[in-house]
C-alpha atoms as a PDB file:
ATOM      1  CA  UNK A   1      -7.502   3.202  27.224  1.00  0.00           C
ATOM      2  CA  UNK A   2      -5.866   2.291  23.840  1.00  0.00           C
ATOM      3  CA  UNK A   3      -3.375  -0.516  23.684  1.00  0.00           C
ATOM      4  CA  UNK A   4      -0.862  -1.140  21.077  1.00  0.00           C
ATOM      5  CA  UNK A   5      -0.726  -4.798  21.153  1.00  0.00           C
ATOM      6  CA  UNK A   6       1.657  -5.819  17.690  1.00  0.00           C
ATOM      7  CA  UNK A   7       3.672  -3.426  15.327  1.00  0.00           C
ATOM      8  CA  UNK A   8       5.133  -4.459  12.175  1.00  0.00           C
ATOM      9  CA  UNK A   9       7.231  -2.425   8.978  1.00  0.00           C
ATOM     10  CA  UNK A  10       8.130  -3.546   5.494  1.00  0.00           C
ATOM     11  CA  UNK A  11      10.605  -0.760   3.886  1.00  0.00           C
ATOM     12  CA  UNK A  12      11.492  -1.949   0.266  1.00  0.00           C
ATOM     13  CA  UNK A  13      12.876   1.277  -0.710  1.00  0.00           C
ATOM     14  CA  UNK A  14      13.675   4.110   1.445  1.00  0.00           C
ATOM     15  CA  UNK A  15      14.760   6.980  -1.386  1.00  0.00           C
ATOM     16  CA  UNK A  16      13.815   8.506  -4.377  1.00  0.00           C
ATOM     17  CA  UNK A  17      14.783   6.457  -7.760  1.00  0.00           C
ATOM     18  CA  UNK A  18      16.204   3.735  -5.242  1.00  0.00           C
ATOM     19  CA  UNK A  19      14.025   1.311  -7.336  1.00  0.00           C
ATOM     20  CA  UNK A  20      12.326   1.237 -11.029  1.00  0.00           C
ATOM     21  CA  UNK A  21       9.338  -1.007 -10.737  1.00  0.00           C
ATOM     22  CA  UNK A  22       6.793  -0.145 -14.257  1.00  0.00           C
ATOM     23  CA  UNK A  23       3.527  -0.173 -13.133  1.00  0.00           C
ATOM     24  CA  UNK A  24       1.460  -3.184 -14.535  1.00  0.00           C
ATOM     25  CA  UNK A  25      -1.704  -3.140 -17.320  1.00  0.00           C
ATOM     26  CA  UNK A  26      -4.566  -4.024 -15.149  1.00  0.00           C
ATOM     27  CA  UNK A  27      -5.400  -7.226 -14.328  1.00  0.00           C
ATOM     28  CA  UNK A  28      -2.222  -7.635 -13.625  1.00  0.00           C
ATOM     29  CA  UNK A  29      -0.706  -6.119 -10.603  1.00  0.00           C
ATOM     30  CA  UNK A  30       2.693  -5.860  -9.084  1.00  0.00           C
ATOM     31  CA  UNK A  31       3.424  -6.273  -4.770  1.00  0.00           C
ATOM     32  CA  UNK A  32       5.493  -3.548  -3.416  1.00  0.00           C
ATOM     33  CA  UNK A  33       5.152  -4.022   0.034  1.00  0.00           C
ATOM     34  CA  UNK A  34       3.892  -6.637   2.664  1.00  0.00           C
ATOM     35  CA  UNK A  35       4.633  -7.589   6.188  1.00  0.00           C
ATOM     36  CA  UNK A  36       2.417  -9.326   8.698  1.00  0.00           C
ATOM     37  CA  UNK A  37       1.066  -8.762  12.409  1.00  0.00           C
ATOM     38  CA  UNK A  38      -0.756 -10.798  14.923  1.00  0.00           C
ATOM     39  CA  UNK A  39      -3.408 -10.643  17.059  1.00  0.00           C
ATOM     40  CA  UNK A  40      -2.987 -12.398  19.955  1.00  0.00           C
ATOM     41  CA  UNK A  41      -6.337 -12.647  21.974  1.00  0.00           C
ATOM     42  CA  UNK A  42     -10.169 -12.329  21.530  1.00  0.00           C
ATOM     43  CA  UNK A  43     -10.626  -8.882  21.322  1.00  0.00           C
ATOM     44  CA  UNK A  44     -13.604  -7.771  18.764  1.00  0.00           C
ATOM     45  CA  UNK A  45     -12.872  -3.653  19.366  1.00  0.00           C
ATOM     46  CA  UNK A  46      -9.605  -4.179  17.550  1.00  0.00           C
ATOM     47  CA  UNK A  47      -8.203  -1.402  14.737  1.00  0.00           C
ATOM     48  CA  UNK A  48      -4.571  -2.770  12.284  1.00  0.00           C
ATOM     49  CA  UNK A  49      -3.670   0.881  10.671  1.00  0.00           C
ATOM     50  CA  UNK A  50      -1.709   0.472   7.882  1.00  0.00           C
ATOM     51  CA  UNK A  51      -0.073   3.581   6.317  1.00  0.00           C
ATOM     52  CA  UNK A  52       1.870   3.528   2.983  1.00  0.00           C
ATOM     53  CA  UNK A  53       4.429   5.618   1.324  1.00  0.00           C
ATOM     54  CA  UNK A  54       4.861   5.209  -2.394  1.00  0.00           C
ATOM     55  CA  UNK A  55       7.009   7.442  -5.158  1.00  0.00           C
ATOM     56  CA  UNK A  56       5.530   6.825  -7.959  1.00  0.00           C
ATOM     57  CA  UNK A  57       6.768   8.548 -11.637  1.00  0.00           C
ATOM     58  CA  UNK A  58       4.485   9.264 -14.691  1.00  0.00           C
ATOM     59  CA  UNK A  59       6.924   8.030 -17.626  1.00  0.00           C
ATOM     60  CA  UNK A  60       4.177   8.856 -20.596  1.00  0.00           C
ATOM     61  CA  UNK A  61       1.105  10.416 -21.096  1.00  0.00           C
ATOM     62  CA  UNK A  62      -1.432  10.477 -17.953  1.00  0.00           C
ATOM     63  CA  UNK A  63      -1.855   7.982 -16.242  1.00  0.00           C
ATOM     64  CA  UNK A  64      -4.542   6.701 -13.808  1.00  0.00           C
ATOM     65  CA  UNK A  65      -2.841   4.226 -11.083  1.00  0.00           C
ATOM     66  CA  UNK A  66      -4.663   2.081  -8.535  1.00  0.00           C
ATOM     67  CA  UNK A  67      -3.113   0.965  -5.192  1.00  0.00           C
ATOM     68  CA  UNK A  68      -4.985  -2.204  -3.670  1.00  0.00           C
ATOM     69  CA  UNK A  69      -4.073  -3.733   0.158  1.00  0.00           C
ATOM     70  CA  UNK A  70      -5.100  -7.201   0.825  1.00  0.00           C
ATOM     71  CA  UNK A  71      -5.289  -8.614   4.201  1.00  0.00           C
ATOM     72  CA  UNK A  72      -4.461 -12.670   3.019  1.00  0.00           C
ATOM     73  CA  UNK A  73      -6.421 -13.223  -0.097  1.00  0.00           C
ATOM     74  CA  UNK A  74      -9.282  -9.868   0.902  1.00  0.00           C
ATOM     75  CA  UNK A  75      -9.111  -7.018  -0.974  1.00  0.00           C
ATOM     76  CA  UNK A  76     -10.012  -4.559   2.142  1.00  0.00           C
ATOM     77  CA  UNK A  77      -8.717  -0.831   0.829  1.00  0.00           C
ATOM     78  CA  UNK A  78      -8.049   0.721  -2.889  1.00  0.00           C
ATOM     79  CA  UNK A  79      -7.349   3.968  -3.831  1.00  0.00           C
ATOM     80  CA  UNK A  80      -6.593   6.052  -7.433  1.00  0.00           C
ATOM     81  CA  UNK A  81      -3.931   8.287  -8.181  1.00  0.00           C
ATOM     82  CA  UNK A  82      -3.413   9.800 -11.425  1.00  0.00           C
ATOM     83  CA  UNK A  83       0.155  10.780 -12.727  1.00  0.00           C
ATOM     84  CA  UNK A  84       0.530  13.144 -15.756  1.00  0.00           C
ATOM     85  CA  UNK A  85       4.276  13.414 -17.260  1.00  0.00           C
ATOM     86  CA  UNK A  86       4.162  17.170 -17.985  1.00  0.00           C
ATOM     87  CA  UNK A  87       3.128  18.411 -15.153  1.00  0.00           C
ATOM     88  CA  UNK A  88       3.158  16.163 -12.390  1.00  0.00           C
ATOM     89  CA  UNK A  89       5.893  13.920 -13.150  1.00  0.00           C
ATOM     90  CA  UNK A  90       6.880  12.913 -10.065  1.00  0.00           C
ATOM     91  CA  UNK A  91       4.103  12.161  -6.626  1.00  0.00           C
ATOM     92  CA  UNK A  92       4.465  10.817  -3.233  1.00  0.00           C
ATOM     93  CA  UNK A  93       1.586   8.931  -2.318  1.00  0.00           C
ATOM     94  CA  UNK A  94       0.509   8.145   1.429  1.00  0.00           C
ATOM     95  CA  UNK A  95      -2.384   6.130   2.164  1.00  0.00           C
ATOM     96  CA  UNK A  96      -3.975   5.343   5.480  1.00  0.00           C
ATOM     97  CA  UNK A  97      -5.885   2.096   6.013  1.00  0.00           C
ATOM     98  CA  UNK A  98      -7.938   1.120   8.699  1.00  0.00           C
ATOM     99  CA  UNK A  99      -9.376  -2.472   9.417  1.00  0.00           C
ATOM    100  CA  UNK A 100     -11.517  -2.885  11.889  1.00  0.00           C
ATOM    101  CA  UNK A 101     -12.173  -5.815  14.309  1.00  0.00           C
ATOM    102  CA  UNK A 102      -9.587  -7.890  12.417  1.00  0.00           C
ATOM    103  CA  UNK A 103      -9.565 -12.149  13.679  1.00  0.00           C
ATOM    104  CA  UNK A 104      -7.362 -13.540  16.455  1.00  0.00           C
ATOM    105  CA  UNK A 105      -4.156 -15.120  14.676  1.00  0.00           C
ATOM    106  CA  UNK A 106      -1.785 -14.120  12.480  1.00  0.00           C
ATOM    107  CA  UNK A 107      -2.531 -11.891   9.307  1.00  0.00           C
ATOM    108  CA  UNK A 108      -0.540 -10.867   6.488  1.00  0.00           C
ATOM    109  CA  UNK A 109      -1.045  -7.183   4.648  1.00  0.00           C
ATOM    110  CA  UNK A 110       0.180  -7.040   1.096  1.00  0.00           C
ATOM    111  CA  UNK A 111       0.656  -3.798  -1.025  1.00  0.00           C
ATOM    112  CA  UNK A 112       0.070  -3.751  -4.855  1.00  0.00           C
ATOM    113  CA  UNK A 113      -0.163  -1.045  -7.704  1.00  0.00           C
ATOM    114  CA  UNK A 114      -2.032  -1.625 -10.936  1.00  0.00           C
ATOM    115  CA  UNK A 115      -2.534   0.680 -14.049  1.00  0.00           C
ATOM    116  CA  UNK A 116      -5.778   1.563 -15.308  1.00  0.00           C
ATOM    117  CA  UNK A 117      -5.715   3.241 -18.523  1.00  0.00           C
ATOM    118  CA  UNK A 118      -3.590   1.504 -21.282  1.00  0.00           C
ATOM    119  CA  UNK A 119      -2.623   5.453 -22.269  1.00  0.00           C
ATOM    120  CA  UNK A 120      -0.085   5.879 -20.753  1.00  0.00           C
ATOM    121  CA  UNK A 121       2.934   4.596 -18.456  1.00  0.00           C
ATOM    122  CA  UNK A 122       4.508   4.450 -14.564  1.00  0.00           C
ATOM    123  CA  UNK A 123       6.511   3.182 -12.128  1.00  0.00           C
ATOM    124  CA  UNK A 124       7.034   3.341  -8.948  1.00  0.00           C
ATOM    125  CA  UNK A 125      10.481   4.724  -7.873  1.00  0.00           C
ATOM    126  CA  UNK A 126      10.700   5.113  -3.775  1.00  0.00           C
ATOM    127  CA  UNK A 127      10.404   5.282  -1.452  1.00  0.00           C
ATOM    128  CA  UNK A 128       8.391   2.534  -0.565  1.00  0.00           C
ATOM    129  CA  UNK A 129       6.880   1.888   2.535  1.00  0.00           C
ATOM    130  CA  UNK A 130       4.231  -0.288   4.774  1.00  0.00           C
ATOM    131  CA  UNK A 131       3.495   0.128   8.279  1.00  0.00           C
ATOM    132  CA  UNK A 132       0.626  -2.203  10.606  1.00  0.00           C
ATOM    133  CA  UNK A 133      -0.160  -0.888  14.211  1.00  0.00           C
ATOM    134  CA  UNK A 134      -3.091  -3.167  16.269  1.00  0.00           C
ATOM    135  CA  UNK A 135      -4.806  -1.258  18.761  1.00  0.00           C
ATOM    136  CA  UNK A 136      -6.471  -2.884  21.117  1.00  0.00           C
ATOM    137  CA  UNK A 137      -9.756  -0.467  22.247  1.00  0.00           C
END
């Protein structure tokens, strides 16, 4: 039997052009979201899903944008989304995470976007969102 044993949600932005947040030249990278869950007990068959919502807006050109979750100072999940301005100006991106057998204790997710190609320009514009469910298996 599964076992939901924390939950935890970090909405920044819950609409469409609720927020204008240009999407950073790689290295440099800009949080969007982060909350934190914890784990109370031993348990080594554990699963944190995370699932993210993120409008995102090409403003120039195309452009290839990188989403990165850290649990603490890990990078643990990354994923790349490209955004053209002619054609698909506009995208709603939803990612699923899963970490598996995560430490007792507390443990903090973050959310951050990143650029790629020096092309072109983004940002992200809402909604934003960042969800953690532990299952206990």
């Amino acid at each position: 039997m599964v076992k939901i044993i924390d939950y935890n949600v970090s909405v920044p932005a819950v609409v469409t052009n609720q927020v204008h947040i240009p999407v950073p030249q790689t290295p440099a990278k800009t949080i969007l979201a982060e909350l934190g869950i914890f784990i109370p007990h031993e348990n080594h068959n554990n699963r944190v899903e995370l699932i993210a919502t993120i409008g995102a807006s090409g403003t120039s050109s195309v452009v290839d944008v990188l989403f990165r979750v850290f649990r603490g100072t890990q990078e643990i999940y990354y994923a790349l989304q490209g955004l053209e301005t002619g054609f698909e100006h506009y995208g709603v991106v939803t990612l699923q995470v899963i970490d598996i057998n995560v430490p007792t204790g507390a443990h903090g997710y973050s959310l951050y976007v990143e650029k790629l190609n020096a092309g072109g320009e983004a940002a992200v514009i809402g909604p934003i969102n960042l969800s953690a469910t532990v299952y206990a298996v």
